[in-house]
N, C-alpha and C. Protein backbone atom coordinates (compact mmCIF):
# COMPACT_ATOMS: atom_id res chain seq x y z
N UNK A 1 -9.00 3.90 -29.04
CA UNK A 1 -8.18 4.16 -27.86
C UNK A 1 -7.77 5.63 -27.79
N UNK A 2 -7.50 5.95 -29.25
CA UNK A 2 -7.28 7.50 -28.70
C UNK A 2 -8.40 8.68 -28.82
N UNK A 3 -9.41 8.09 -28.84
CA UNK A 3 -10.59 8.66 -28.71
C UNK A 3 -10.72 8.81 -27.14
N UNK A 4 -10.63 8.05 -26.80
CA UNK A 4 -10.77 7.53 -25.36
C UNK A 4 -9.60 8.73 -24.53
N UNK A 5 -8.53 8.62 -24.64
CA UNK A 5 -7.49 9.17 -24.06
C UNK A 5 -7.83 11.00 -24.62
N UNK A 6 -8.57 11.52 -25.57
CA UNK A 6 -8.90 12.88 -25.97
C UNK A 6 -9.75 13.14 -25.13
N UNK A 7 -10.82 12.31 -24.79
CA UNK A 7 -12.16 12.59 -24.08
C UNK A 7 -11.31 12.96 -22.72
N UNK A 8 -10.51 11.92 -22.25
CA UNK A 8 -10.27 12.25 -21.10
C UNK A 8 -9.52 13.38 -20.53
N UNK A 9 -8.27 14.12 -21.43
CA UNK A 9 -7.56 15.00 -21.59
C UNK A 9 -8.98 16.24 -21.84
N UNK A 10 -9.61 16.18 -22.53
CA UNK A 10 -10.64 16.98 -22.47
C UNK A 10 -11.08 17.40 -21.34
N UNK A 11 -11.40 16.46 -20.59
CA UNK A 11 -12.44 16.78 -19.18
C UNK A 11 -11.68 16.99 -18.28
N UNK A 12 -10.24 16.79 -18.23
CA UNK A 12 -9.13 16.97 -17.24
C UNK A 12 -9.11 18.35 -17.41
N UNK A 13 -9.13 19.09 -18.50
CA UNK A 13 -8.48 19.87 -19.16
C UNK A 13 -9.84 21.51 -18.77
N UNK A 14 -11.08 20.70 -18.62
CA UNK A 14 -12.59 21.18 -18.15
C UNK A 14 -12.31 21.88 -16.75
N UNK A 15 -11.44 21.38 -15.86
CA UNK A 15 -11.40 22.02 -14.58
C UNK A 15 -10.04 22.33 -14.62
N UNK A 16 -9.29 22.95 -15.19
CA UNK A 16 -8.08 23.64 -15.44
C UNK A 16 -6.68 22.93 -14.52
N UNK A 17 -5.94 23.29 -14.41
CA UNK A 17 -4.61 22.95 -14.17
C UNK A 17 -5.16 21.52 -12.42
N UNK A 18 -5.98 22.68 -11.78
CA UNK A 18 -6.46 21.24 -10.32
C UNK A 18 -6.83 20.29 -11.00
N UNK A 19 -7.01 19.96 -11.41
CA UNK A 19 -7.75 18.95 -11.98
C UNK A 19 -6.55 17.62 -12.27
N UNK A 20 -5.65 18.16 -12.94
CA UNK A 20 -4.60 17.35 -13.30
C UNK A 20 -3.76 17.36 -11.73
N UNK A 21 -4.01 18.00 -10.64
CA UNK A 21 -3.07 18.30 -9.68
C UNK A 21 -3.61 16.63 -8.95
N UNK A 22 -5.12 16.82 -8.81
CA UNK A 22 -5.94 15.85 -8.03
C UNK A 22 -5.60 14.52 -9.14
N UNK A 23 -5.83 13.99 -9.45
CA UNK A 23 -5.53 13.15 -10.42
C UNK A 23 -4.05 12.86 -10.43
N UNK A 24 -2.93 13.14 -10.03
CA UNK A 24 -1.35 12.96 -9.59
C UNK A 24 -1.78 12.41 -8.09
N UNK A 25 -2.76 13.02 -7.31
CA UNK A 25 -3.31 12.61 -6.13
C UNK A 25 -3.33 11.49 -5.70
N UNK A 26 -4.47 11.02 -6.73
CA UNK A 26 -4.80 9.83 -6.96
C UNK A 26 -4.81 8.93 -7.12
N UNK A 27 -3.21 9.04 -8.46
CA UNK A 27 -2.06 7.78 -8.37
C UNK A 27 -1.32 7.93 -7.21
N UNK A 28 -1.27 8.58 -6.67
CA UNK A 28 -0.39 8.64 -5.42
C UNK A 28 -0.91 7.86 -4.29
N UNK A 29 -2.09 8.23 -4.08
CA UNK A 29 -2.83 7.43 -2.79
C UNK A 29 -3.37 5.86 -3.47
N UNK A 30 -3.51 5.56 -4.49
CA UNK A 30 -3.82 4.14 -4.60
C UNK A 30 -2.13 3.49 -4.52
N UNK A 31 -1.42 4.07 -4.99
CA UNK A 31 -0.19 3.38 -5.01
C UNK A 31 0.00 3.29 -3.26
N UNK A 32 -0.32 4.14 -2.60
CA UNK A 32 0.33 4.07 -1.33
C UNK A 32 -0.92 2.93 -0.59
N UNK A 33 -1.94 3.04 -1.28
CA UNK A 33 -3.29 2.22 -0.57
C UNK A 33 -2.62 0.49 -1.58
N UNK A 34 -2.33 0.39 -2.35
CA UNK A 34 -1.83 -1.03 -3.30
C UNK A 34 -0.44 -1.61 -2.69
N UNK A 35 0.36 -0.88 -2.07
CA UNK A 35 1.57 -1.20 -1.10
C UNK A 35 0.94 -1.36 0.61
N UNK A 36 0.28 -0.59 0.92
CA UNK A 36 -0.06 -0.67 2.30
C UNK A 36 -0.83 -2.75 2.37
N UNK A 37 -1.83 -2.62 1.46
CA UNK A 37 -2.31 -3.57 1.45
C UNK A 37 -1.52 -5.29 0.95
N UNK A 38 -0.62 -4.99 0.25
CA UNK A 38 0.23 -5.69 0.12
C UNK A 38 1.21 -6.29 1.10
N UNK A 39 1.54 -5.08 2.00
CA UNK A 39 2.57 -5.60 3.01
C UNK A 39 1.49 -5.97 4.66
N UNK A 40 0.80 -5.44 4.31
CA UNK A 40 -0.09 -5.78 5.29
C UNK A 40 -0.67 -7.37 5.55
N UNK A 41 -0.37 -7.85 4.07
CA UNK A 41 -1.25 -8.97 4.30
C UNK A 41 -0.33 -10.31 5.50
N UNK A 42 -1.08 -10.82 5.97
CA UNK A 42 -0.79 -11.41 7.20
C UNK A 42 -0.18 -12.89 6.86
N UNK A 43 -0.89 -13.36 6.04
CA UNK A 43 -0.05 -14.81 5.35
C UNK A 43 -0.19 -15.95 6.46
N UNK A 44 -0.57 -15.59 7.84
CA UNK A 44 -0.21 -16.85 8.53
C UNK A 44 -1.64 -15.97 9.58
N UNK A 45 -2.10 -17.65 10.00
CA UNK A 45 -2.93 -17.89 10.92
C UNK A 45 -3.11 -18.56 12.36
N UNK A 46 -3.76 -18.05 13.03
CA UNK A 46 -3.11 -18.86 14.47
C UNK A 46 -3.16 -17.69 15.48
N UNK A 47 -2.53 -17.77 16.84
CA UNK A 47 -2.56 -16.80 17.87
C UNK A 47 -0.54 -16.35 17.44
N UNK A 48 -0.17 -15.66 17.91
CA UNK A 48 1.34 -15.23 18.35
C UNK A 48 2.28 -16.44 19.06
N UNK A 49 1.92 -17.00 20.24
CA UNK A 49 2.08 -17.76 20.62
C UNK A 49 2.11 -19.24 20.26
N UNK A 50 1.44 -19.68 19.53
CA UNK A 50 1.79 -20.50 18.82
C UNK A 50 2.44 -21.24 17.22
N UNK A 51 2.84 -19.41 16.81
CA UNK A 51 3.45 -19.20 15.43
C UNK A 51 4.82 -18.68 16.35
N UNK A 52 5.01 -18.66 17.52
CA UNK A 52 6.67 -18.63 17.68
C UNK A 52 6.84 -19.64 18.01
N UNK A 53 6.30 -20.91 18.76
CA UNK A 53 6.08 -21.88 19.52
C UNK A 53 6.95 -23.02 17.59
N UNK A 54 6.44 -23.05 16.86
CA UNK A 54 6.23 -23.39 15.35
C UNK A 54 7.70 -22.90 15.18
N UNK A 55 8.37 -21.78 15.04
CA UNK A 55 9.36 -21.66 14.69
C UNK A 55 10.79 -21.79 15.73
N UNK A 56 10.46 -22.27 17.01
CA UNK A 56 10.98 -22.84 17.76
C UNK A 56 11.68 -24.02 17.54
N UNK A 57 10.61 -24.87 17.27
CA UNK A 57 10.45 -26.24 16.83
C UNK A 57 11.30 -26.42 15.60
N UNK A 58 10.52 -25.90 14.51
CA UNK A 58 10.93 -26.22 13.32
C UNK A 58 12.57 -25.16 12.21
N UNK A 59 12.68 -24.16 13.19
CA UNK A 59 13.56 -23.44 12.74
C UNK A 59 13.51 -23.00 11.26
N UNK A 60 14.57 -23.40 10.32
CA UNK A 60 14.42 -22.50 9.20
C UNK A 60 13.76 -23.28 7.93
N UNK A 61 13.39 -24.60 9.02
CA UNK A 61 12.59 -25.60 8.08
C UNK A 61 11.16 -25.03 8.20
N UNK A 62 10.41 -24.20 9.02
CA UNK A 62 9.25 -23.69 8.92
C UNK A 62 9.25 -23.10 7.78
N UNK A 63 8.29 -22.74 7.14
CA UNK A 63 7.31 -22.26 5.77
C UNK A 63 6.93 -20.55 6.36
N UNK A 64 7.89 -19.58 5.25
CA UNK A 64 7.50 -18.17 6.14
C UNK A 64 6.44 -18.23 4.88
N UNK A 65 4.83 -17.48 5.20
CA UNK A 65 4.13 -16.99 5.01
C UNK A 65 3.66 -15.63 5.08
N UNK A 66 4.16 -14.78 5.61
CA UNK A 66 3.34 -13.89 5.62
C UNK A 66 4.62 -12.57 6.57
N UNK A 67 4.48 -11.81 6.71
CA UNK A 67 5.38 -10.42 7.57
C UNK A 67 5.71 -11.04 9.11
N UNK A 68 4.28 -11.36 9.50
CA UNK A 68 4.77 -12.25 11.24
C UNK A 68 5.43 -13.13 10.98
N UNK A 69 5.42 -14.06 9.98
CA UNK A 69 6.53 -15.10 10.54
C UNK A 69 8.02 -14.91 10.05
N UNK A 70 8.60 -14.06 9.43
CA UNK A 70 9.72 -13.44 9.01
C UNK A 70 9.96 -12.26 10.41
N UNK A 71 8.89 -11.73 11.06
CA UNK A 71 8.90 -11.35 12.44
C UNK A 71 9.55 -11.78 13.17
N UNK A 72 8.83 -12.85 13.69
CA UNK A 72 9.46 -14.01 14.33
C UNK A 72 10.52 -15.14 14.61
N UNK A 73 10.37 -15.09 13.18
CA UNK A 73 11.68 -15.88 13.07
C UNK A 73 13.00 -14.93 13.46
N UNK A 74 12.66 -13.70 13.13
CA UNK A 74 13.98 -12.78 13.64
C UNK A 74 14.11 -12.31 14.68
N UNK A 75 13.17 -12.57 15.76
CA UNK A 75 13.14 -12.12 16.95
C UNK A 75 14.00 -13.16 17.80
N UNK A 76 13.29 -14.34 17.32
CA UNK A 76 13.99 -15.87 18.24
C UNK A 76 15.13 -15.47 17.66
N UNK A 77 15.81 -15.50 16.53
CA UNK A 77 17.18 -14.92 16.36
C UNK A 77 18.16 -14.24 17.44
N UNK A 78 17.19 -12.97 17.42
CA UNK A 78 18.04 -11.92 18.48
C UNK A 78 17.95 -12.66 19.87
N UNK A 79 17.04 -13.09 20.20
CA UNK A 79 16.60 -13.73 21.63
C UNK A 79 17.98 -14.30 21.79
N UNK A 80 18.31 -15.54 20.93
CA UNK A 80 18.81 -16.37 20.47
C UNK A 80 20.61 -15.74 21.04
N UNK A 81 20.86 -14.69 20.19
CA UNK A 81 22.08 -14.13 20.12
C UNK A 81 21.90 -13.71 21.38
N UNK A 82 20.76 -12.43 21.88
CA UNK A 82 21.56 -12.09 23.71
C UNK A 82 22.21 -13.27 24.29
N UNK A 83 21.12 -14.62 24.33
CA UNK A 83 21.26 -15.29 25.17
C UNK A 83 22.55 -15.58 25.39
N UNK A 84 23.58 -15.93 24.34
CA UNK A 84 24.74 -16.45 24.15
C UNK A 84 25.93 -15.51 24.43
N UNK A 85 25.39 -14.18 24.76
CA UNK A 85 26.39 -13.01 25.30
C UNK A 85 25.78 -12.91 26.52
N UNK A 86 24.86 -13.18 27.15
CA UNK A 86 24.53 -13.45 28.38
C UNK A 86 23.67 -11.75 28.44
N UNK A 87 23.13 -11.47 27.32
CA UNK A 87 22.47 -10.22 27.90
C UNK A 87 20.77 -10.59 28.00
N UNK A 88 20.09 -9.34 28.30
CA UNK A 88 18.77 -9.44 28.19
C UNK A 88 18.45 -9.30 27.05
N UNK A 89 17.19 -10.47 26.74
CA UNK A 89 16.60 -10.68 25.36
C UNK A 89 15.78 -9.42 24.98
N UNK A 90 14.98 -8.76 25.68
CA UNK A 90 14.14 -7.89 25.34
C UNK A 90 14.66 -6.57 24.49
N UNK A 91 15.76 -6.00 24.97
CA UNK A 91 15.86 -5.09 23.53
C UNK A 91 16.35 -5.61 22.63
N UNK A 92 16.99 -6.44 22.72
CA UNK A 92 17.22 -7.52 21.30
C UNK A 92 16.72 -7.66 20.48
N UNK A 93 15.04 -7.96 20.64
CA UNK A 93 14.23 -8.37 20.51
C UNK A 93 13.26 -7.47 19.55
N UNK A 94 13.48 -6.17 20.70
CA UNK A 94 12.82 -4.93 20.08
C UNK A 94 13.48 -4.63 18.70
N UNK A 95 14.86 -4.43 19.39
CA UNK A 95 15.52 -3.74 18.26
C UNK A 95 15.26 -4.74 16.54
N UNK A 96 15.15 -6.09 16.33
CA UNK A 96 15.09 -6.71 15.45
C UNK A 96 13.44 -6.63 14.86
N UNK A 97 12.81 -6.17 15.84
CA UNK A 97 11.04 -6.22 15.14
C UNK A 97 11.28 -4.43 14.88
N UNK A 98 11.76 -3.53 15.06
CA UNK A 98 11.67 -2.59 14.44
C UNK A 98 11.75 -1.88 13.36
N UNK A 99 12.41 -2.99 12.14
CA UNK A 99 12.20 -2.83 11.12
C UNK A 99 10.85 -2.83 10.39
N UNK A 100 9.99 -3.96 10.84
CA UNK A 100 8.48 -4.38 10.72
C UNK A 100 7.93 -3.52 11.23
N UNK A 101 8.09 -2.80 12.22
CA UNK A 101 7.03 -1.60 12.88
C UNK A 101 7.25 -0.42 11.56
N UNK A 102 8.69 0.05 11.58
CA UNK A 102 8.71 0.91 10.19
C UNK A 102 7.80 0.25 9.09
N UNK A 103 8.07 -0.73 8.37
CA UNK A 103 7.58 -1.52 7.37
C UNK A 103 5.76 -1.25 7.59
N UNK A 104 4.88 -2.06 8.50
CA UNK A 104 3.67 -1.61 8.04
C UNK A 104 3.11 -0.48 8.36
N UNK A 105 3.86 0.55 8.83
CA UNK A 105 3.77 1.91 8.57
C UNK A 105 4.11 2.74 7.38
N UNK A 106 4.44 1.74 6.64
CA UNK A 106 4.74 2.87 5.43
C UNK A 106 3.74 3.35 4.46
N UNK A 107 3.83 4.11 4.18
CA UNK A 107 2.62 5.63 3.54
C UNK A 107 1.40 5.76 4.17
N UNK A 108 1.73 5.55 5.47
CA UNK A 108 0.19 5.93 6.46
C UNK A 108 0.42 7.32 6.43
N UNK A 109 0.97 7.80 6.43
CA UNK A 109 1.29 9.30 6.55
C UNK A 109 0.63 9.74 5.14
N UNK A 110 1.20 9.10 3.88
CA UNK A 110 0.78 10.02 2.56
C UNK A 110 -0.62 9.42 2.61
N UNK A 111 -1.04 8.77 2.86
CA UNK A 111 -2.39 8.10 2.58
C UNK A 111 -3.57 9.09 3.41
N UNK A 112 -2.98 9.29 4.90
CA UNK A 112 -3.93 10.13 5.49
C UNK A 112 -3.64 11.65 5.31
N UNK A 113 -2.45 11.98 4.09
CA UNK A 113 -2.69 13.38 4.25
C UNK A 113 -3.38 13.37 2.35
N UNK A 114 -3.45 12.81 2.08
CA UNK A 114 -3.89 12.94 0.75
C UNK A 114 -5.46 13.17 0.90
N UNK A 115 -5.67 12.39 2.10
CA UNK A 115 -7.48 12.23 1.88
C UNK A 115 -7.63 13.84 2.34
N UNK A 116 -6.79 14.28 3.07
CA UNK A 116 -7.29 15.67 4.09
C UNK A 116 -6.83 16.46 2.73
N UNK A 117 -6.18 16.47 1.61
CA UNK A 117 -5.52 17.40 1.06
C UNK A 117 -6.59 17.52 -0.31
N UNK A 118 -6.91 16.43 -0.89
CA UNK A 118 -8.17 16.01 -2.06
C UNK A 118 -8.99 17.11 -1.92
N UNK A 119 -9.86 16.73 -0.75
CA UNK A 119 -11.16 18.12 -1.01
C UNK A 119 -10.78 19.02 -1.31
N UNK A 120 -9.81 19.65 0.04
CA UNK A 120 -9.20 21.06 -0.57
C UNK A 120 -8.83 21.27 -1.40
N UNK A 121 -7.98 20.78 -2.10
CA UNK A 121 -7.51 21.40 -3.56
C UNK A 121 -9.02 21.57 -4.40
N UNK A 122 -9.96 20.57 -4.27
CA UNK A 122 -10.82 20.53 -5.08
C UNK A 122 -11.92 22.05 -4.79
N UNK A 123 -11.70 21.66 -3.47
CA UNK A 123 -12.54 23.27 -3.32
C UNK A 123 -11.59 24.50 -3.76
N UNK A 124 -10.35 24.58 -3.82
CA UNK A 124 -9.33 25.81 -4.23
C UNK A 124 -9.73 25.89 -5.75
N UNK A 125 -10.10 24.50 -6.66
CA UNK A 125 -10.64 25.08 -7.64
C UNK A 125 -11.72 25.49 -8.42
N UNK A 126 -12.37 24.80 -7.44
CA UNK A 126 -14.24 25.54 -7.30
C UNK A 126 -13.93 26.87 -7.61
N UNK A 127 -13.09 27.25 -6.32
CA UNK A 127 -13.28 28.83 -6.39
C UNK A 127 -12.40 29.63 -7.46
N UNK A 128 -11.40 28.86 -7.94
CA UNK A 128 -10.94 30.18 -8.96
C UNK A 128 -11.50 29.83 -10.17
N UNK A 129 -12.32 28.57 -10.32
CA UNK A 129 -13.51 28.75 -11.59
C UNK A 129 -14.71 29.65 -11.13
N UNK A 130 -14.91 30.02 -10.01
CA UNK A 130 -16.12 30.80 -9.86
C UNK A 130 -15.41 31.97 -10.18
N UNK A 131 -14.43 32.32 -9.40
CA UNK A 131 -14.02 33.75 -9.91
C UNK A 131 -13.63 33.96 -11.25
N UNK A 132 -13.25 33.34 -11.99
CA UNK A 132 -12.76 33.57 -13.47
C UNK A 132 -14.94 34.07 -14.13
N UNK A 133 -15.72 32.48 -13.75
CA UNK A 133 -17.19 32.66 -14.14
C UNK A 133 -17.43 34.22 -13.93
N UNK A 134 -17.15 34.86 -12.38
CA UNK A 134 -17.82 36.00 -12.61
C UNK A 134 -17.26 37.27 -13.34
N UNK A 135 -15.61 37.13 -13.41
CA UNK A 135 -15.17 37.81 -14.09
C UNK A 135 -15.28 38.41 -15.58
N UNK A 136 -16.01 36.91 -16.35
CA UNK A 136 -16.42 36.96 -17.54
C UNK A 136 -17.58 37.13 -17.26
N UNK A 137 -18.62 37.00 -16.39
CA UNK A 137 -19.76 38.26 -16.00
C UNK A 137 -19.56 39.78 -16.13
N UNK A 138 -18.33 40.01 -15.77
CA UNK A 138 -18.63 41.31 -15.23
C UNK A 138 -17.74 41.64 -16.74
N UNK A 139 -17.25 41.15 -17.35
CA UNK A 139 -16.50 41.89 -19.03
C UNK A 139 -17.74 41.58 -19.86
N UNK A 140 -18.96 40.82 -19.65
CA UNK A 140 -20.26 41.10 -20.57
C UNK A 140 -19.61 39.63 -21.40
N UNK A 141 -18.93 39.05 -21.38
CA UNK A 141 -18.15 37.90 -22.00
C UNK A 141 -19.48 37.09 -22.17
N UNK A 142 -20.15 36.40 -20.98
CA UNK A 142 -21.08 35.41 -21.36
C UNK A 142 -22.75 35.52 -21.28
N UNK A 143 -22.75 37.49 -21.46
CA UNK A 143 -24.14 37.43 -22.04
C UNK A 143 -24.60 37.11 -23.98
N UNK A 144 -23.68 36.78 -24.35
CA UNK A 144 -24.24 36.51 -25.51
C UNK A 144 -24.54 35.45 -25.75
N UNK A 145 -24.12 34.49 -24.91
CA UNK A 145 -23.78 32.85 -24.76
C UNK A 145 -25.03 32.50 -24.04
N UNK A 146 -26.07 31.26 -24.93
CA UNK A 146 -26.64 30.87 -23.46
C UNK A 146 -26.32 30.02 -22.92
N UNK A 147 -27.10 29.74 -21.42
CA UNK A 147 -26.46 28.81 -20.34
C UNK A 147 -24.92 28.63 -19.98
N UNK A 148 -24.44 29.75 -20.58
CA UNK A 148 -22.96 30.17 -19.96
C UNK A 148 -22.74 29.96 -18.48
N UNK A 149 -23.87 30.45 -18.15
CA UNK A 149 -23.02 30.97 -16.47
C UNK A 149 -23.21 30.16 -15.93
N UNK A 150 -24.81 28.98 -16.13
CA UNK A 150 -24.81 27.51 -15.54
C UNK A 150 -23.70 26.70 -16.09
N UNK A 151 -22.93 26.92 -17.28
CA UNK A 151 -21.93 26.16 -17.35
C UNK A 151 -20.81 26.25 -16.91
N UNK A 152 -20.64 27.47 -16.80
CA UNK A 152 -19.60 28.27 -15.88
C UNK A 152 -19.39 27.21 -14.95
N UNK A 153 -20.27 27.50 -13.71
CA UNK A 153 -20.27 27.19 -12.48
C UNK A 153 -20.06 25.76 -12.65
N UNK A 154 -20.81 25.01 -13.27
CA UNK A 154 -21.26 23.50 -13.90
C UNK A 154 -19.46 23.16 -13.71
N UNK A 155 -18.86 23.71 -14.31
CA UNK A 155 -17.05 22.92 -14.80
C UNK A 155 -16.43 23.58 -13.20
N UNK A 156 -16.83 24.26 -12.91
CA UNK A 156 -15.92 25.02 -11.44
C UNK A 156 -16.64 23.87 -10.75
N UNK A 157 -17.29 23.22 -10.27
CA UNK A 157 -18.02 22.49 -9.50
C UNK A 157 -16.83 20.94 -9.62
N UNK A 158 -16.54 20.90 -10.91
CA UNK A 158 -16.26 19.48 -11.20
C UNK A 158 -14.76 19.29 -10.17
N UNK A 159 -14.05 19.94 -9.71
CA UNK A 159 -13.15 19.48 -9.24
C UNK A 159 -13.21 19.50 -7.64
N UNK A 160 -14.57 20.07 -7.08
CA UNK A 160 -14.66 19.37 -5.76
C UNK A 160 -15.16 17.93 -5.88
N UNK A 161 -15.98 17.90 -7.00
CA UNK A 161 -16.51 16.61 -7.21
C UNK A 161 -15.08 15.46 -7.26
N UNK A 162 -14.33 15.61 -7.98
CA UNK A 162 -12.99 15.13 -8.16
C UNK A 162 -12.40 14.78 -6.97
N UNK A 163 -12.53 15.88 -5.78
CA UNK A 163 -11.69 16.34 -4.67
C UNK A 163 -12.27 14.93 -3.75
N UNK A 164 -13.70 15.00 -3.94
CA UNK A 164 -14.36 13.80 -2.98
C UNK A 164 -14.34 12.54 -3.58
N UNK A 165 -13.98 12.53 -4.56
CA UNK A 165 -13.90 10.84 -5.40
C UNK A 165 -12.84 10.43 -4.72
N UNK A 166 -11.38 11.23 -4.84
CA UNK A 166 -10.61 10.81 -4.50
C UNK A 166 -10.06 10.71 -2.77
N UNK A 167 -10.72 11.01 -2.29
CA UNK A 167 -11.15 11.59 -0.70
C UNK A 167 -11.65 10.33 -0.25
N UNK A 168 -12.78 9.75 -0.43
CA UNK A 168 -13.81 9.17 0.10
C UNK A 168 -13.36 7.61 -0.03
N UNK A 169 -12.77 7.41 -1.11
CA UNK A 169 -12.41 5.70 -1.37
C UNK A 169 -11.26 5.67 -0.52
N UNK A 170 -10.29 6.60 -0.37
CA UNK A 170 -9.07 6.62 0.54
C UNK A 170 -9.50 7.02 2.09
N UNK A 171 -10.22 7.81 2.32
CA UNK A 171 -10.29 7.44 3.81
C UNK A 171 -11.12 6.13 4.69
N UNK A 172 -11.71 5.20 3.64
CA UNK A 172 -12.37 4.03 3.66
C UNK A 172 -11.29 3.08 3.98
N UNK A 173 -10.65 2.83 3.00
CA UNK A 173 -9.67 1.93 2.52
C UNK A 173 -8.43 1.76 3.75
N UNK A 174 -8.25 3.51 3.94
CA UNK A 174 -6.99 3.97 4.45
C UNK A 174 -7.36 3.94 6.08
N UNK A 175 -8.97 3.98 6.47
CA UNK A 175 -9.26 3.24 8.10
C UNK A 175 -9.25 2.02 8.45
N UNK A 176 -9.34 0.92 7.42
CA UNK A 176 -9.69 -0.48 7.25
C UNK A 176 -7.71 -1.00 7.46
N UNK A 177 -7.08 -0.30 6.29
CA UNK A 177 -5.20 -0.69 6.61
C UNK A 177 -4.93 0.07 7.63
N UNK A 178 -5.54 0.72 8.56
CA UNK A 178 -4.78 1.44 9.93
C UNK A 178 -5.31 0.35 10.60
N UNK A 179 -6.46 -0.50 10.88
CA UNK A 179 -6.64 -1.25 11.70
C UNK A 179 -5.96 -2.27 12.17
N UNK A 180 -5.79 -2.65 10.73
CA UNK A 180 -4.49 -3.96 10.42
C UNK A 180 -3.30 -3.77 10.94
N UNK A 181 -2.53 -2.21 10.52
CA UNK A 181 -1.19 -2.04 11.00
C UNK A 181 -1.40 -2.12 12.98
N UNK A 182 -2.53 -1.57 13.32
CA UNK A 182 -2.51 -1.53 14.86
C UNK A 182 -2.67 -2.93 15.00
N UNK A 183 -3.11 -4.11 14.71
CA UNK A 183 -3.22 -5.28 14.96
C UNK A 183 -1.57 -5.60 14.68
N UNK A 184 -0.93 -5.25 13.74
CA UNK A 184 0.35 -5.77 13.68
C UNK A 184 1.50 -5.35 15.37
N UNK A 185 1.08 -3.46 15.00
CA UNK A 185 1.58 -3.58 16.28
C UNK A 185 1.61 -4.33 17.56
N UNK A 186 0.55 -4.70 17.52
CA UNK A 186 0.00 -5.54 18.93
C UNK A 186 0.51 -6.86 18.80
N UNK A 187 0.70 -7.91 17.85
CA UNK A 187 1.34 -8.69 17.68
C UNK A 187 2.81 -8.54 17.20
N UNK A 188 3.24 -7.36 17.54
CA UNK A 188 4.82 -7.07 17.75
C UNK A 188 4.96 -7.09 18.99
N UNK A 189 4.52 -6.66 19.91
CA UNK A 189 4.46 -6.55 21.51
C UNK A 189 4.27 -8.20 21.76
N UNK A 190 3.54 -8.96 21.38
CA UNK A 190 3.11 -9.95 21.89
C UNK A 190 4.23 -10.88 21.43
N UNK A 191 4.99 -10.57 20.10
CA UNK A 191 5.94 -11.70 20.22
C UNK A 191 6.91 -11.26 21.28
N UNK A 192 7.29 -10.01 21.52
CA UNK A 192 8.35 -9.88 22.46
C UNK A 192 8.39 -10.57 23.85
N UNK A 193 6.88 -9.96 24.17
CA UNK A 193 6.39 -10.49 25.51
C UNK A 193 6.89 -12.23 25.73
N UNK A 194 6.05 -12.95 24.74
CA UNK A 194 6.09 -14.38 24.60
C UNK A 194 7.47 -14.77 24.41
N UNK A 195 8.56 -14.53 23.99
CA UNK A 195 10.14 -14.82 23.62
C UNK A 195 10.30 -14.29 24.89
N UNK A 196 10.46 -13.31 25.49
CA UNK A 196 11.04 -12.36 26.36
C UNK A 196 10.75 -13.12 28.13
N UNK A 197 9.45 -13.24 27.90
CA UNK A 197 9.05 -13.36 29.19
C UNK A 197 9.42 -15.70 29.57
N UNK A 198 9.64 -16.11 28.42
CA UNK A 198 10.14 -17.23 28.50
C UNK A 198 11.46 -17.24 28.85
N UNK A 199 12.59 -16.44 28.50
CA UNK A 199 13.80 -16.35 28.61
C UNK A 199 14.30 -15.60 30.09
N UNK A 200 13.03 -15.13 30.41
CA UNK A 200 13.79 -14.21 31.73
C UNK A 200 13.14 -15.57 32.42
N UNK A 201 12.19 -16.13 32.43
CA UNK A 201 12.01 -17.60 33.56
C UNK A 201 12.45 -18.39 33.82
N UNK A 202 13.07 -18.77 32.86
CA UNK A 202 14.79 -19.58 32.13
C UNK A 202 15.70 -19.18 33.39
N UNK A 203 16.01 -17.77 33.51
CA UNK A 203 17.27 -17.08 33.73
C UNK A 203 16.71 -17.11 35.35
């Protein structure tokens, strides 16, 4: 095991201080990609309309599954409360699903700036391993050495490589949970609509 953990400190250690920068990156964007996907998950199946229709019925005896139906159930809530002050349900309504709009938005922001931020750093240290490589060109440093200067370049290379590892699985991952959160949005609108537009027909 600690063979294992030297090798790796080694090769971290191969593309100088970026290296360890991208790699903080990294835990950063899976943690934000391991929460996104977590709260994202949907838990319940069916149209909108008939998962408020369900908690209508069954109230707090329904089975919450999943972010929509803890949605929902808090929307008929607020609905619930205008009604009984005699106001309009609809910002009620809003105002109680806006916690959930915050909620599966959270670390869309670090997720999509990490992927834009990865390469670059990785290319920022391409280049100050190339410049250090030629510097020890130009002090005569790695003519005594062979395959210096292919190795040179060889370790300056490794942290764009780094830059796109960590780049490429997150802007995959991180287009696939934006889809989801826009599907959530849309079934935030749709419970309002469906509560909202029942209560003003009522009225």
């Amino acid at each position: 095991m600690s063979g294992i953990i030297g090798d790796f400190i080694s090769l971290m250690n191969t593309g100088g201080a970026v290296m360890w920068v991208l790699f903080a990156l990294n835990l950063a964007l899976w943690y934000g990609l391991g929460y996104r996907y977590l709260t994202l998950r949907r838990g319940t199946k069916g149209n909108v309309r008939r998962l408020v229709s369900k908690h209508e019925k069954r109230g707090e005896a329904q089975a919450m599954r999943g972010l929509l139906d803890y949605a929902a159930a808090d929307a008929l809530a607020a609905a619930e409360e205008a009604k009984k002050i005699g106001k309009h349900a609809r910002n009620y309504v809003k105002d109680a699903l806006s916690p959930y709009v915050l909620v599966v938005g959270t670390y869309s922001t670090l997720v999509k700036t990490i992927v834009v931020l990865a390469p670059l750093v990785g290319l920022l240290g391409t280049v100050i391993g190339m410049i250090e490589t030629f510097d020890a060109l130009q002090s005569s440093a790695m003519f005594s050495q062979g395959n210096s200067i292919s190795g040179g370049i060889s370790k300056a290379l490794f942290t764009t490589e780094l830059g796109l590892v960590v780049a490429v699985p997150g802007l995959i991952l991180g287009k696939i949970l934006d889809k989801q959160e826009e599907r959530y949005d849309l079934e935030f609108e749709q419970i309002v609509d469906v509560i909202c537009t029942k209560d003003e027909n009522e009225i």
